[in-house]
PDB file of N, CA and C in Angstrom:
ATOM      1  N   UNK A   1      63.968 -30.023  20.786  1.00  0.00           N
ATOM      2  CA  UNK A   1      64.679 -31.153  21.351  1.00  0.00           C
ATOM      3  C   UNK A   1      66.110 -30.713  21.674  1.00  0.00           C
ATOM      4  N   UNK A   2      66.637 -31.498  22.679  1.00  0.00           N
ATOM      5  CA  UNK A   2      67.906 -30.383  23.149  1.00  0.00           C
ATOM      6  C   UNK A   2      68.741 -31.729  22.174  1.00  0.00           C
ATOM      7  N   UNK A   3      70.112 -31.150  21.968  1.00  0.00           N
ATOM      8  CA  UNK A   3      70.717 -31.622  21.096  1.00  0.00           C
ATOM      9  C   UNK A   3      72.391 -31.626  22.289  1.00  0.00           C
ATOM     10  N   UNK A   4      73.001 -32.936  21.655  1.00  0.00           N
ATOM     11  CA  UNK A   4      74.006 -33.350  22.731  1.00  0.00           C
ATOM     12  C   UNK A   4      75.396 -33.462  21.581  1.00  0.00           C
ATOM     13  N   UNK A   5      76.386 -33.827  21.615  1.00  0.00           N
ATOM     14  CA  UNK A   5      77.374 -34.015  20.539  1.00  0.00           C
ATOM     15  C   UNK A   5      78.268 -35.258  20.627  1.00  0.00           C
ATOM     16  N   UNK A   6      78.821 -35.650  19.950  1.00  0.00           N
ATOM     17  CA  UNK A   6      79.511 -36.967  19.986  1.00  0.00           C
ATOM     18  C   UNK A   6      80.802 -36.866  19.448  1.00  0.00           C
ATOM     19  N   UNK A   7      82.138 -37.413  19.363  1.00  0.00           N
ATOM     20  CA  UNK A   7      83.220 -36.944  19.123  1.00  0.00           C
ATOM     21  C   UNK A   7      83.625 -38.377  18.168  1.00  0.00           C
ATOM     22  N   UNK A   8      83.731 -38.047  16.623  1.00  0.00           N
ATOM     23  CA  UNK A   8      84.491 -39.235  15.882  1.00  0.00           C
ATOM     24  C   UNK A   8      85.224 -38.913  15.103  1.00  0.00           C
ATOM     25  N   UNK A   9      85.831 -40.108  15.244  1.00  0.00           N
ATOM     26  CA  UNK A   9      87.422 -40.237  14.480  1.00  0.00           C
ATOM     27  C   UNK A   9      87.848 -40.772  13.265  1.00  0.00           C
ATOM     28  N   UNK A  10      87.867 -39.762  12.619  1.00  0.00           N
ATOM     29  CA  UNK A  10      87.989 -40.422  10.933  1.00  0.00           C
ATOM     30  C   UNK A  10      90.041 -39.759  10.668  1.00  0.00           C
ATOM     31  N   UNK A  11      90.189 -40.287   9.375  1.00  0.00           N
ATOM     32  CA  UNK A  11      91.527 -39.785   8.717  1.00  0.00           C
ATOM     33  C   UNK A  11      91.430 -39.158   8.402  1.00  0.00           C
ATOM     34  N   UNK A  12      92.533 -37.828   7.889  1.00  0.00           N
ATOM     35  CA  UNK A  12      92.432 -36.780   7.435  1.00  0.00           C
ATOM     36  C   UNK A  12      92.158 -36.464   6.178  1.00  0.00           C
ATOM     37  N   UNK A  13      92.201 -37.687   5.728  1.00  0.00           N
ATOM     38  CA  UNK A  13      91.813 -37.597   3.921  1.00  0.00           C
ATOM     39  C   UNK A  13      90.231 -37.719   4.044  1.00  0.00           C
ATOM     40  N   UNK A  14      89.648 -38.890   5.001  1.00  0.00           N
ATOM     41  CA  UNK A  14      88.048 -39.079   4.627  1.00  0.00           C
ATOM     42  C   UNK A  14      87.823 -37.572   5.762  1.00  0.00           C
ATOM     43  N   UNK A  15      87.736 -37.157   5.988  1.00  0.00           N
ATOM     44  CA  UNK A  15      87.216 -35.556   6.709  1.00  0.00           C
ATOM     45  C   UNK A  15      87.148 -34.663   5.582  1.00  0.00           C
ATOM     46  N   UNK A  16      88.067 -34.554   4.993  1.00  0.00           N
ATOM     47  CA  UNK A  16      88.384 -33.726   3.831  1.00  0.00           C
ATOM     48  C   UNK A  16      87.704 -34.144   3.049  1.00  0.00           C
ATOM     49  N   UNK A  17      87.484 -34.819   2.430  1.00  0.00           N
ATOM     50  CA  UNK A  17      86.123 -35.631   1.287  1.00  0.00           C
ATOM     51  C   UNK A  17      84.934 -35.264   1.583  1.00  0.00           C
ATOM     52  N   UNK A  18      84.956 -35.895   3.238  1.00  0.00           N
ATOM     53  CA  UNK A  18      83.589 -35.602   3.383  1.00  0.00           C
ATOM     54  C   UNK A  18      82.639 -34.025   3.568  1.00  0.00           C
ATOM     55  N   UNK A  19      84.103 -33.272   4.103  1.00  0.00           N
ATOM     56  CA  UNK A  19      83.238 -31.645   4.089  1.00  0.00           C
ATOM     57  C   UNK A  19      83.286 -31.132   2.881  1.00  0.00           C
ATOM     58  N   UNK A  20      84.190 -32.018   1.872  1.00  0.00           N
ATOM     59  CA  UNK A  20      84.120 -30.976   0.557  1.00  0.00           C
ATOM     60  C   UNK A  20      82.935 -31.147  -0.246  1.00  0.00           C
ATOM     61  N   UNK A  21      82.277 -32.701  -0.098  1.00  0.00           N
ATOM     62  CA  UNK A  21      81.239 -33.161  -0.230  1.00  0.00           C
ATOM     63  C   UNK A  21      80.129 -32.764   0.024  1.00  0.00           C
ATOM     64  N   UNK A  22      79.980 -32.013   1.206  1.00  0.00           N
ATOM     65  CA  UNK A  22      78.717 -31.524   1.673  1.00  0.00           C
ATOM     66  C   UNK A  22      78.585 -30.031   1.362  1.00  0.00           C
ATOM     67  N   UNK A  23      80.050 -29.326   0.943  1.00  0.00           N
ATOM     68  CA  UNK A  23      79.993 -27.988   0.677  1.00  0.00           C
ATOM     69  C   UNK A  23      79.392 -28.327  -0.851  1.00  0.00           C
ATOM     70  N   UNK A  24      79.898 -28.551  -1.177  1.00  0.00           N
ATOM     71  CA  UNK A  24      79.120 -29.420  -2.882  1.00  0.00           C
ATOM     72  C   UNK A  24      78.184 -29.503  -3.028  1.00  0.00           C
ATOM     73  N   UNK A  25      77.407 -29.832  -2.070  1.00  0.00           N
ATOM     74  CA  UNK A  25      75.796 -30.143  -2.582  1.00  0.00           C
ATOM     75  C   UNK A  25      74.953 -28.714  -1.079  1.00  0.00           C
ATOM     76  N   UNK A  26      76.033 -28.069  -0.722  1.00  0.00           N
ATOM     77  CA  UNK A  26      74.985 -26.649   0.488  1.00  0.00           C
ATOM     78  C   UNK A  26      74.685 -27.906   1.588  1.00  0.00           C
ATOM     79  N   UNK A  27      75.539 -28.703   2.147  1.00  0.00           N
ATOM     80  CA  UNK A  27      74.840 -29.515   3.125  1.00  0.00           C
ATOM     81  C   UNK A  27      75.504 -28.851   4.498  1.00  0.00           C
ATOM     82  N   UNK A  28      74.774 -29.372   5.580  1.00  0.00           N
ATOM     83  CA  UNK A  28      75.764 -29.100   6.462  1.00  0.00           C
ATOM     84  C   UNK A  28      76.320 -30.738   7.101  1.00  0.00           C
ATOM     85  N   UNK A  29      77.634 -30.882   8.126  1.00  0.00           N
ATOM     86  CA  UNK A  29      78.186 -31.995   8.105  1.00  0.00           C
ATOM     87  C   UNK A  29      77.283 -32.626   8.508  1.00  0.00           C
ATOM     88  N   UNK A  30      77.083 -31.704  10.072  1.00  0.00           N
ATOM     89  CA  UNK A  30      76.412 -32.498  11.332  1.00  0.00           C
ATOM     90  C   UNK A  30      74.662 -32.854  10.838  1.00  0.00           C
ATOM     91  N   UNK A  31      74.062 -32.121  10.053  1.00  0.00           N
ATOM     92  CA  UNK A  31      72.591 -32.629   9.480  1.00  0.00           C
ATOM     93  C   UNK A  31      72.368 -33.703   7.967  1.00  0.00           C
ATOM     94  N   UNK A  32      74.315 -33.924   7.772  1.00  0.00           N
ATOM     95  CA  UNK A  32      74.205 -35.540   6.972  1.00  0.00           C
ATOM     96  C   UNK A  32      74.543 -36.590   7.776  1.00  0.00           C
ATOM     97  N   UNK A  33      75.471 -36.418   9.209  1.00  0.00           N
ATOM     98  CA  UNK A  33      75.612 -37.493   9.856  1.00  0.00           C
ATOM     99  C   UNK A  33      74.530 -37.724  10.883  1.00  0.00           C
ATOM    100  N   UNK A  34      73.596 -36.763  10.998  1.00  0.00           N
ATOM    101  CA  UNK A  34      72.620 -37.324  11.207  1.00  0.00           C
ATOM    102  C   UNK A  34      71.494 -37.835  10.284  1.00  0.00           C
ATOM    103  N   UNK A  35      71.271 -37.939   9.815  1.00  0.00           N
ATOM    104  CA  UNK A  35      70.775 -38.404   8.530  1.00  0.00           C
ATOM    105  C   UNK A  35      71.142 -40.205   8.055  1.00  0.00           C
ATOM    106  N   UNK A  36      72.626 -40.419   8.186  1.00  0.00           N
ATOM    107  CA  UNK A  36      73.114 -41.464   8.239  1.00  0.00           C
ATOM    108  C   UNK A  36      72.776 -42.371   9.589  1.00  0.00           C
ATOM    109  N   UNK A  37      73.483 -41.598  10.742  1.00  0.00           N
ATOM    110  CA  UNK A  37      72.970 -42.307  12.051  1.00  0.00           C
ATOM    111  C   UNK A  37      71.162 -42.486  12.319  1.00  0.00           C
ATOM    112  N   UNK A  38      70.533 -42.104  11.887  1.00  0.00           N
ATOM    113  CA  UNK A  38      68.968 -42.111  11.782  1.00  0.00           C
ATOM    114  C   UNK A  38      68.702 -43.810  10.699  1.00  0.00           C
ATOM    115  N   UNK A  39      69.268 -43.398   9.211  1.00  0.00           N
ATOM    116  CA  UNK A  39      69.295 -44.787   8.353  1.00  0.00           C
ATOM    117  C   UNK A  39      69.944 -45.618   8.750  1.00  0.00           C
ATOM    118  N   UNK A  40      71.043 -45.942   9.600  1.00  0.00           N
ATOM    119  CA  UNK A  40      71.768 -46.918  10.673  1.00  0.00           C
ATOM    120  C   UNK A  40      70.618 -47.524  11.990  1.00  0.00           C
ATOM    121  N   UNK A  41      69.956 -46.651  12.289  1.00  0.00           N
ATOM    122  CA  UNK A  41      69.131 -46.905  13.689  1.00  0.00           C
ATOM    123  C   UNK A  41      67.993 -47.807  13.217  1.00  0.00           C
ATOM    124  N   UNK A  42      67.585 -47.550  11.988  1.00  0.00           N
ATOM    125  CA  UNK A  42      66.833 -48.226  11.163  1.00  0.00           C
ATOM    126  C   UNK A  42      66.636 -49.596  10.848  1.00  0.00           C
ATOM    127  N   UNK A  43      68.097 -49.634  10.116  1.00  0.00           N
ATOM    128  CA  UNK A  43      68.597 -50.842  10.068  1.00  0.00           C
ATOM    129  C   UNK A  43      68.634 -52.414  10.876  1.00  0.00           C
ATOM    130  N   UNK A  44      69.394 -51.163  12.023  1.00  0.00           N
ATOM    131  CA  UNK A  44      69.756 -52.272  12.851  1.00  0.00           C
ATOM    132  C   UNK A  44      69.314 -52.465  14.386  1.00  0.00           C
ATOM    133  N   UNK A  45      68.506 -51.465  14.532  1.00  0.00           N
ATOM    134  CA  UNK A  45      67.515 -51.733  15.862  1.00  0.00           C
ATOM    135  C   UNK A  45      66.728 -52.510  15.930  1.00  0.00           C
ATOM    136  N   UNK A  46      66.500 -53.547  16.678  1.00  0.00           N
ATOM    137  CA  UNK A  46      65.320 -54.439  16.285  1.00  0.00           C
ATOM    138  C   UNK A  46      64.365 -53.991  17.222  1.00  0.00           C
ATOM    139  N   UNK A  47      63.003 -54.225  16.767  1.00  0.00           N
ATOM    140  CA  UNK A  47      61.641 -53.770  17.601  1.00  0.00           C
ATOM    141  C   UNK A  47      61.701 -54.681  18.950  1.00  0.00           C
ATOM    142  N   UNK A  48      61.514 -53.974  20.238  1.00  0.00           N
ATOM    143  CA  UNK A  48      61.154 -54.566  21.269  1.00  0.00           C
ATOM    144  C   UNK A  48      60.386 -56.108  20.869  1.00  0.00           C
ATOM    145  N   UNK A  49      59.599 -56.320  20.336  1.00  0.00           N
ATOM    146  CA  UNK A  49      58.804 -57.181  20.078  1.00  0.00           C
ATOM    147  C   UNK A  49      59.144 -58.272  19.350  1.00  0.00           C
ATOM    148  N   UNK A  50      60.028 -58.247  18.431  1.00  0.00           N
ATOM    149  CA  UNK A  50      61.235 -59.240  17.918  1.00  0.00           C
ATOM    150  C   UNK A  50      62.344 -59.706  19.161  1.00  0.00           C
ATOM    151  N   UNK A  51      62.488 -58.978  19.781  1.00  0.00           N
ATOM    152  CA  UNK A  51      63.409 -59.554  20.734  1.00  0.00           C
ATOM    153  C   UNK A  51      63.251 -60.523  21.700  1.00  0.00           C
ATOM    154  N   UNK A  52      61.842 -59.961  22.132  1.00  0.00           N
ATOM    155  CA  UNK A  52      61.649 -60.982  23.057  1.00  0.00           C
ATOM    156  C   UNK A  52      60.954 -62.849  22.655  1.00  0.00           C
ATOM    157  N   UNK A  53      61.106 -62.858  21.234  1.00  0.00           N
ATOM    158  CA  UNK A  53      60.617 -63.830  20.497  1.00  0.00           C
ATOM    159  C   UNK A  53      62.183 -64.879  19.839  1.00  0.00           C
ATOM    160  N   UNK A  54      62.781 -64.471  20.524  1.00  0.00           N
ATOM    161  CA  UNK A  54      64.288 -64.803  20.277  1.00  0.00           C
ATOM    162  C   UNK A  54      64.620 -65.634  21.008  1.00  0.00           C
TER     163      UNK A  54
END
């Protein structure tokens, strides 16, 4: 699957947390924020089929 990139904006303190975080546990950044954006899509996508019952 071809893979595209996205550009976000956090503070310099939560960046720092968060890569020290992932060096902590051998993660890499970009395969926990995807991970998150995947459990987000989850959430809050609703099925074609709910929608149109709205």
């Amino acid at each position: 699957m071809a893979e595209d990139s996205i550009r976000v904006y956090l503070s310099k303190e939560k960046k720092v947390r968060f890569k020290a975080a992932c060096v902590l546990q051998d993660r890499d950044m970009s395969d926990v924020v995807n991970e998150l954006i995947d459990q987000w899509l989850e959430q809050n996508e609703t099925p074609p089929q709910q929608q149109k019952n709205r």
